[in-house]
Every structure is written in C-alpha cells, then in structure tokens.
Protein backbone atom coordinates (compact mmCIF):
# COMPACT_ATOMS: atom_id res chain seq x y z
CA UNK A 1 -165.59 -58.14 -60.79
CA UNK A 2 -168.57 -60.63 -61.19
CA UNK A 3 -170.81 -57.46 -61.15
CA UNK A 4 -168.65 -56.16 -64.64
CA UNK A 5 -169.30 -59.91 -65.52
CA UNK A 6 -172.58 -60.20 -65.25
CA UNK A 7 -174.24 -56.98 -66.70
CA UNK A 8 -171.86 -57.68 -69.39
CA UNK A 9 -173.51 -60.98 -70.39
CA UNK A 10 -176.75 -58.82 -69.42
CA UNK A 11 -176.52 -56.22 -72.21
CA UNK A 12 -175.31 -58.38 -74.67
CA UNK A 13 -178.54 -60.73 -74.56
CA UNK A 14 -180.45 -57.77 -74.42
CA UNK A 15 -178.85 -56.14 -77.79
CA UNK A 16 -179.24 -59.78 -79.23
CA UNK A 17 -183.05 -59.09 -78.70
CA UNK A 18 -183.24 -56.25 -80.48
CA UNK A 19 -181.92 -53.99 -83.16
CA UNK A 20 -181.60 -50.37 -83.96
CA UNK A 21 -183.21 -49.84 -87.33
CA UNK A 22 -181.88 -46.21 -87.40
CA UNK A 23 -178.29 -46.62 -88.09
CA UNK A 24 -176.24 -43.04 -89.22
CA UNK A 25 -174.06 -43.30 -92.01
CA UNK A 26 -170.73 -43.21 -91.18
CA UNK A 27 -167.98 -40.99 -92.65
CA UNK A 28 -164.75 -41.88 -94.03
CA UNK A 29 -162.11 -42.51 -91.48
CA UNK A 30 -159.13 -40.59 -90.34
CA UNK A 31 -156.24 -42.55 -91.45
CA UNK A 32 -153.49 -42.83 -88.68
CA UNK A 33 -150.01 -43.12 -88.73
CA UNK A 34 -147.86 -45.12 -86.37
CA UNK A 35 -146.52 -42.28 -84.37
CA UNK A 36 -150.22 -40.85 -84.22
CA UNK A 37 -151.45 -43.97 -82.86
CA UNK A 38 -148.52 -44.35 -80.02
CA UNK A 39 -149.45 -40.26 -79.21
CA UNK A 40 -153.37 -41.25 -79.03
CA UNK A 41 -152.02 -44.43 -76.50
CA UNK A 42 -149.96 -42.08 -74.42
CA UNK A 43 -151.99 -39.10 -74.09
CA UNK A 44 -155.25 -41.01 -72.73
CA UNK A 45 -157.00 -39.79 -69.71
CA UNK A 46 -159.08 -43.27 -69.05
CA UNK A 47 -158.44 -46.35 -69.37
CA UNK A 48 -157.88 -47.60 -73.33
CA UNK A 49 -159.98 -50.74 -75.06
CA UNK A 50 -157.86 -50.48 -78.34
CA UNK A 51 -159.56 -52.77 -80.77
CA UNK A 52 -157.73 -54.10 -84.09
CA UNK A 53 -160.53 -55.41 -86.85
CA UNK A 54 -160.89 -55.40 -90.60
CA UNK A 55 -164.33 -55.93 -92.70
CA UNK A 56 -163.34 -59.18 -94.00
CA UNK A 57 -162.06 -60.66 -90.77
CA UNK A 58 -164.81 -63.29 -90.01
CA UNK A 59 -164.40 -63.53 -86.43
CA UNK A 60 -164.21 -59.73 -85.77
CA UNK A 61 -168.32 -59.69 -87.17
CA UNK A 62 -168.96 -61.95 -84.13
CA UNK A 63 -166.92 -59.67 -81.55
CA UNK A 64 -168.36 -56.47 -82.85
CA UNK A 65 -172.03 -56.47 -80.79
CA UNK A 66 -170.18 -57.52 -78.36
CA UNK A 67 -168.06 -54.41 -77.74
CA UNK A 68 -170.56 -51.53 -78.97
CA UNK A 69 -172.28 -53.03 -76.20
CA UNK A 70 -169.38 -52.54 -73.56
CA UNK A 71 -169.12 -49.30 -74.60
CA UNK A 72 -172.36 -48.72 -74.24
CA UNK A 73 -172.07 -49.67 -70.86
CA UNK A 74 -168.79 -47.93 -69.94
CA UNK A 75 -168.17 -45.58 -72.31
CA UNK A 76 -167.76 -42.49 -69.88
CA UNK A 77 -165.13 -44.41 -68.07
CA UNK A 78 -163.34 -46.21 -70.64
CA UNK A 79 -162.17 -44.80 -74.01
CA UNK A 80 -163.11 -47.16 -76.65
CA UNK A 81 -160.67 -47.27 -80.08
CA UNK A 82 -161.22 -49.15 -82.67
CA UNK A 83 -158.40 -49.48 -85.69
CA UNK A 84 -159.70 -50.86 -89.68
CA UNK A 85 -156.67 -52.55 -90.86
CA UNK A 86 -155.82 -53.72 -94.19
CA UNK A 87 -159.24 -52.52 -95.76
CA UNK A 88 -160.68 -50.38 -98.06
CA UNK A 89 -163.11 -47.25 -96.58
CA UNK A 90 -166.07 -48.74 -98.24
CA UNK A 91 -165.72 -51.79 -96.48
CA UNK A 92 -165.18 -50.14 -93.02
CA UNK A 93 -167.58 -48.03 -92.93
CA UNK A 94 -170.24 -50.41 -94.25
CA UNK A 95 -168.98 -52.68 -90.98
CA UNK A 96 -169.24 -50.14 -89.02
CA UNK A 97 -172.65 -49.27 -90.03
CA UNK A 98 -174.28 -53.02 -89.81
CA UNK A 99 -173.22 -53.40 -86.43
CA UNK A 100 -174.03 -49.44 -85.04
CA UNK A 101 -170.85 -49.17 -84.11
CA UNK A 102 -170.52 -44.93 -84.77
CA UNK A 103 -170.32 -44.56 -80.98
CA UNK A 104 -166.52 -44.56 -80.63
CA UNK A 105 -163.74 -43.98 -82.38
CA UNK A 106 -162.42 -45.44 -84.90
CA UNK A 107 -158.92 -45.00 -87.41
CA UNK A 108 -157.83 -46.53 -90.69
CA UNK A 109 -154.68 -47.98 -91.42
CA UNK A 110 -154.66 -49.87 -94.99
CA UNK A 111 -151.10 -50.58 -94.92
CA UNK A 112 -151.00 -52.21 -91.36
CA UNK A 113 -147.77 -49.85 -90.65
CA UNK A 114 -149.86 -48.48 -87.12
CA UNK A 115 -150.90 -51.81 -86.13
CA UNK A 116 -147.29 -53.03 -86.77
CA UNK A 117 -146.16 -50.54 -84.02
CA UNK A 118 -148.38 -51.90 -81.70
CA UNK A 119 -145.92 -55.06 -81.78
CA UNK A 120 -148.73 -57.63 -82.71
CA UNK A 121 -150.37 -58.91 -86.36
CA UNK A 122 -153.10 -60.25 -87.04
CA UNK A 123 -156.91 -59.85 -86.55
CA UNK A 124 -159.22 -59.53 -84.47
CA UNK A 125 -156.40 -58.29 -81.41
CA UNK A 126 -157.84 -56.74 -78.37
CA UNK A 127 -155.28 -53.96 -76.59
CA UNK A 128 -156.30 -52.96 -72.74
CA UNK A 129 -154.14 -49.96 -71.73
CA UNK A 130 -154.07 -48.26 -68.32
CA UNK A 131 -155.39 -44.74 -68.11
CA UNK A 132 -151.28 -44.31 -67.75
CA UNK A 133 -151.12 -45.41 -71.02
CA UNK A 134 -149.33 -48.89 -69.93
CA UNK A 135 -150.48 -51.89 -71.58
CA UNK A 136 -151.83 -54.52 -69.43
CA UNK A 137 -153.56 -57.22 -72.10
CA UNK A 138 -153.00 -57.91 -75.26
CA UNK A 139 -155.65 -60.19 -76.51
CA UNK A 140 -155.42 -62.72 -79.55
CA UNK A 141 -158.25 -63.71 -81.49
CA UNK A 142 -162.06 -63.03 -80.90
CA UNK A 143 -162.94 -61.07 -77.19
CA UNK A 144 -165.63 -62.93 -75.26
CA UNK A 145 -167.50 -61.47 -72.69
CA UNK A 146 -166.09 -62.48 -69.82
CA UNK A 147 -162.69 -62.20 -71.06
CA UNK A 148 -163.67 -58.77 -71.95
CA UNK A 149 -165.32 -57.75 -68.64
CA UNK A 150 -162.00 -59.41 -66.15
CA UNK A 151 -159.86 -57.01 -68.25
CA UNK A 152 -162.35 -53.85 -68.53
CA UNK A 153 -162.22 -53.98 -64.35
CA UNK A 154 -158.40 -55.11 -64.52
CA UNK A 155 -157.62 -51.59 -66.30
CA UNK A 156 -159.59 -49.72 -63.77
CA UNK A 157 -162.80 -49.38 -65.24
C-alpha cells in the first residue's frame, strides 16, 4: 500500500513538471442514461474509478492531473470512468482537452438523471467499485493522492 502511495505522489510531481503540448481534440460525448450507467457498473471486468466532474466545478480542475495521472499509472488494471454532469459538450470537451484527459472514458449526463442513480449529488464525487461491480468508496469532494492511492489498492488494483 505505501508502494501505490508513493509512486502516486511520484507521477504526479513529475506531470507537474511538465506538459504535453500535443493534446487531440476530443469528440463529443456519448450521453448516458441511468440504466446505461448501472449496466457499465455491473458488467466491469476490473476494478471501477468512476469519477463525477463538470467544467465549471472549481475543485474538479485541481483533481483532474491528478487522476489522468493514476490512470496513467494503472490503467491496464483499473478501468477509469469519468461522468460530465450538468454541462454543456463545449465545455466538457474543452476540460477534457486542457488537462489531456482523452485517455479514458468519459459520458455526459446534462440533466444529472445518471448521476442521481448513483445515490449521491454533487461535484467533484469519486466512486471505487470492485471488479464485482460492488461499491466500496464513495468519495465527497476533491480526491487527493493518497486518498486516491489507499482506495485504488483497497479495490484490488
């Protein structure tokens, strides 16, 4: 667990230090509905990192390097998610494009109805499922590193 910890900390000071220039435009984003998002939860084969954010959520800018990082890091074992809520598509992908965060996936829900069936508002929310599809954490407010790493090795990273 201190290992996850550590190179954690380690890749995000090292993405700090530098920046990718060569960012790809990102597409519009699948809308999802709520029984598409509760299929996508269920029907993982890894471990899930379900992340809730919107463009004008302050605190979900400071979060972002943070997890393109992770999954970066543990991408082939971990399915990364990410869900725009509450937005506009310009917005999004714009977001997604400052902080190179095309890696993973990522779904658009402007009403909030799919977040809603997740049982939790508000944003930034962090959502660690079990490659069972069981939730383990459900995480309020911005993700820092450690917090992030405990829970990546808790889910069976």
């Amino acid at each position: 667990m201190r290992r996850v910890v550590i190179a954690v900390c380690l890749a995000v000071a090292a993405a700090a230090c530098g920046g990718s220039d060569d960012v790809g435009d990102v597409g519009l984003l699948p809308e999802i509905t709520p029984d598409e998002l509760q299929t996508l939860i269920a029907d993982t084969d890894r471990p899930l990192v379900l992340n809730v954010w919107a463009s004008w959520c302050i605190p979900c800018r400071s979060e972002a390097p943070l997890l393109r990082t992770a999954h970066e890091q543990f991408g082939d074992e971990v399915r990364f998610v990410g869900l725009d809520v509450r937005d506009n598509q310009s917005d999004a992908r714009a977001f997604l494009n400052e902080f190179d965060l095309a890696g993973f996936e990522h779904y658009f829900d402007q009403s909030g109805a799919a977040q809603g069936s997740l049982g939790a508002g508000g944003v930034p929310l962090t959502l660690f499922y079990r490659a069972d599809g069981s939730l383990f954490e459900l995480h309020f407010g911005v993700i820092d590193e450690r917090t992030l790493a405990l829970n990546l090795d808790e889910i069976g990273r």
